[in-house]
C-alpha atoms as a PDB file:
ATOM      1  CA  UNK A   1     -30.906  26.342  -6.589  1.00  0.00           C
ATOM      2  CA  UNK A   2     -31.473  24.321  -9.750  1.00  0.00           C
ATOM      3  CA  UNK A   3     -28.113  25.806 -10.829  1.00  0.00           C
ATOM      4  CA  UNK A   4     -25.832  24.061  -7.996  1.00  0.00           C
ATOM      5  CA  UNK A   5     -27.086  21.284  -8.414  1.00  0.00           C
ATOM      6  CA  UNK A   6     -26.291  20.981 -11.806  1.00  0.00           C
ATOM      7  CA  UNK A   7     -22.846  22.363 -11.458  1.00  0.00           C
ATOM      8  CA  UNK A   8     -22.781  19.374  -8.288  1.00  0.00           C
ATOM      9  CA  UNK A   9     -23.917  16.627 -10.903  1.00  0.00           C
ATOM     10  CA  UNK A  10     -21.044  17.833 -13.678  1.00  0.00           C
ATOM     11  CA  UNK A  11     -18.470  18.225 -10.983  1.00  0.00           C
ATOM     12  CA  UNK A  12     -18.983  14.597 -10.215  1.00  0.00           C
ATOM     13  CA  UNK A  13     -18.973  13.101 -13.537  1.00  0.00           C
ATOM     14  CA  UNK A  14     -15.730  14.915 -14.097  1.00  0.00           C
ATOM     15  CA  UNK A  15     -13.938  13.613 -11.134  1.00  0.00           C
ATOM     16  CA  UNK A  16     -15.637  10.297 -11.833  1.00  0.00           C
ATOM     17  CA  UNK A  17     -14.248  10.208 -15.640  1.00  0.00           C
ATOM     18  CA  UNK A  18     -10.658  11.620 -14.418  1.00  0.00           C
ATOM     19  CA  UNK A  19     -10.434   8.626 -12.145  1.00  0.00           C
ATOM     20  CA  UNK A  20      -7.631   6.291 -12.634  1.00  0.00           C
ATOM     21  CA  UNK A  21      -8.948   3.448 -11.024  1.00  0.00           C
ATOM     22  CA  UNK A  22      -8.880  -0.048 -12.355  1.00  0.00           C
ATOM     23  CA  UNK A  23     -11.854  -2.391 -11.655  1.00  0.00           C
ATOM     24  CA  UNK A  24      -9.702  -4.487  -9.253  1.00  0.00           C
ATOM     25  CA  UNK A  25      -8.881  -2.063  -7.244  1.00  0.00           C
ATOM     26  CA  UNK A  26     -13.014  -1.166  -6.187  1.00  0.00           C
ATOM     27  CA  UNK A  27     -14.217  -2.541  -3.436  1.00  0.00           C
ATOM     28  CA  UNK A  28     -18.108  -3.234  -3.266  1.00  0.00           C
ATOM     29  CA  UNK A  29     -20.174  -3.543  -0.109  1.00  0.00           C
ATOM     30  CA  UNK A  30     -21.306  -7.037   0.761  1.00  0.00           C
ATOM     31  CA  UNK A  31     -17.931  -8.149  -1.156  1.00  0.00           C
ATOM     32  CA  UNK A  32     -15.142  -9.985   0.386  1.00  0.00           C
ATOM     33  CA  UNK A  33     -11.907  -7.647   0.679  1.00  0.00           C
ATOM     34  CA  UNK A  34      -9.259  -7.943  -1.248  1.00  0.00           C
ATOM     35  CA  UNK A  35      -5.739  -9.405  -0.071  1.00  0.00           C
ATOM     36  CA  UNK A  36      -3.591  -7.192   0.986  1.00  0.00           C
ATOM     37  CA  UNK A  37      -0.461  -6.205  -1.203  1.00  0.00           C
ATOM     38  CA  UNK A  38       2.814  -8.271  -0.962  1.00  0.00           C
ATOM     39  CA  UNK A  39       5.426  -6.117   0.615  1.00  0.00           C
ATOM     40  CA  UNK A  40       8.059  -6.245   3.588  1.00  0.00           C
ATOM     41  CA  UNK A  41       6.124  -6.775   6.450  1.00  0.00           C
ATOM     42  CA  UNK A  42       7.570  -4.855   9.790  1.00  0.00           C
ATOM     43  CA  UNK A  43       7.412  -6.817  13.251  1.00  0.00           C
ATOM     44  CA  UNK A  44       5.297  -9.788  12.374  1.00  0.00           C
ATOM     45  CA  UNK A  45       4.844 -12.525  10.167  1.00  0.00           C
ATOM     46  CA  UNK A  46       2.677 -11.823   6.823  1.00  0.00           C
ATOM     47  CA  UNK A  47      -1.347 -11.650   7.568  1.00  0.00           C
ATOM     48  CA  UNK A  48      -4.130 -12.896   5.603  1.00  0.00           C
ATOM     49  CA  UNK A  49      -7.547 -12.111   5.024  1.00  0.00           C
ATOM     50  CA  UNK A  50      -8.890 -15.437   5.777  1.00  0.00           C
ATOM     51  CA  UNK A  51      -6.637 -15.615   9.113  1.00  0.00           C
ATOM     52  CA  UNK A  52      -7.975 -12.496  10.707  1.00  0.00           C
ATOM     53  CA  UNK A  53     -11.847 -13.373   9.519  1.00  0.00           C
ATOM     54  CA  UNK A  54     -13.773 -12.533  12.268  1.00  0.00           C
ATOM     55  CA  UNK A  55     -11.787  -9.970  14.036  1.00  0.00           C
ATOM     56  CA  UNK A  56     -11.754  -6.437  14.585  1.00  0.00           C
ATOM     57  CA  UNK A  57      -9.330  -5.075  12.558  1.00  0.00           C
ATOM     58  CA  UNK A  58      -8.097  -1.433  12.524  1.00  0.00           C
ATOM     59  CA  UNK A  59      -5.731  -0.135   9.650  1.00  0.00           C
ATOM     60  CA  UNK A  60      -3.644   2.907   9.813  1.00  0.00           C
ATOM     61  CA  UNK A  61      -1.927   4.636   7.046  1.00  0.00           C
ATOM     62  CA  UNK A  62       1.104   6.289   7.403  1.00  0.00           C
ATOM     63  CA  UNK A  63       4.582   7.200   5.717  1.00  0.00           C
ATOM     64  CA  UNK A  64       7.620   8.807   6.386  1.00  0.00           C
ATOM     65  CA  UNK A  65       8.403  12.225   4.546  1.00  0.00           C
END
């Protein structure tokens, strides 16, 4: 048992130290979020963090291919 929990602790710090994050691009709890990324913006004019504060906001990812 000892064993896999070891190999679990290495196998993080390995995918930890491969990660190509920059420190901007984290986001911390109790932080305010980022704004989003400028970009063509389809069927409605170009949102802000500060204009939706306080609203529900639901964000799907998707792409053509």
């Amino acid at each position: 048992m000892r064993r896999w929990g070891i190999l679990a602790v290495l196998a993080t710090a390995v995918a930890l130290g491969s990660a190509t994050w920059t420190r901007a691009e984290l986001v911390t709890p109790g932080h305010p979020a980022p704004e989003f990324a400028p970009g063509p913006w389809v069927n409605t004019d170009p949102l802000t963090m500060s204009g939706l504060r306080g609203r529900v906001v639901l964000i799907d990812f998707w792409t053509f291919g």
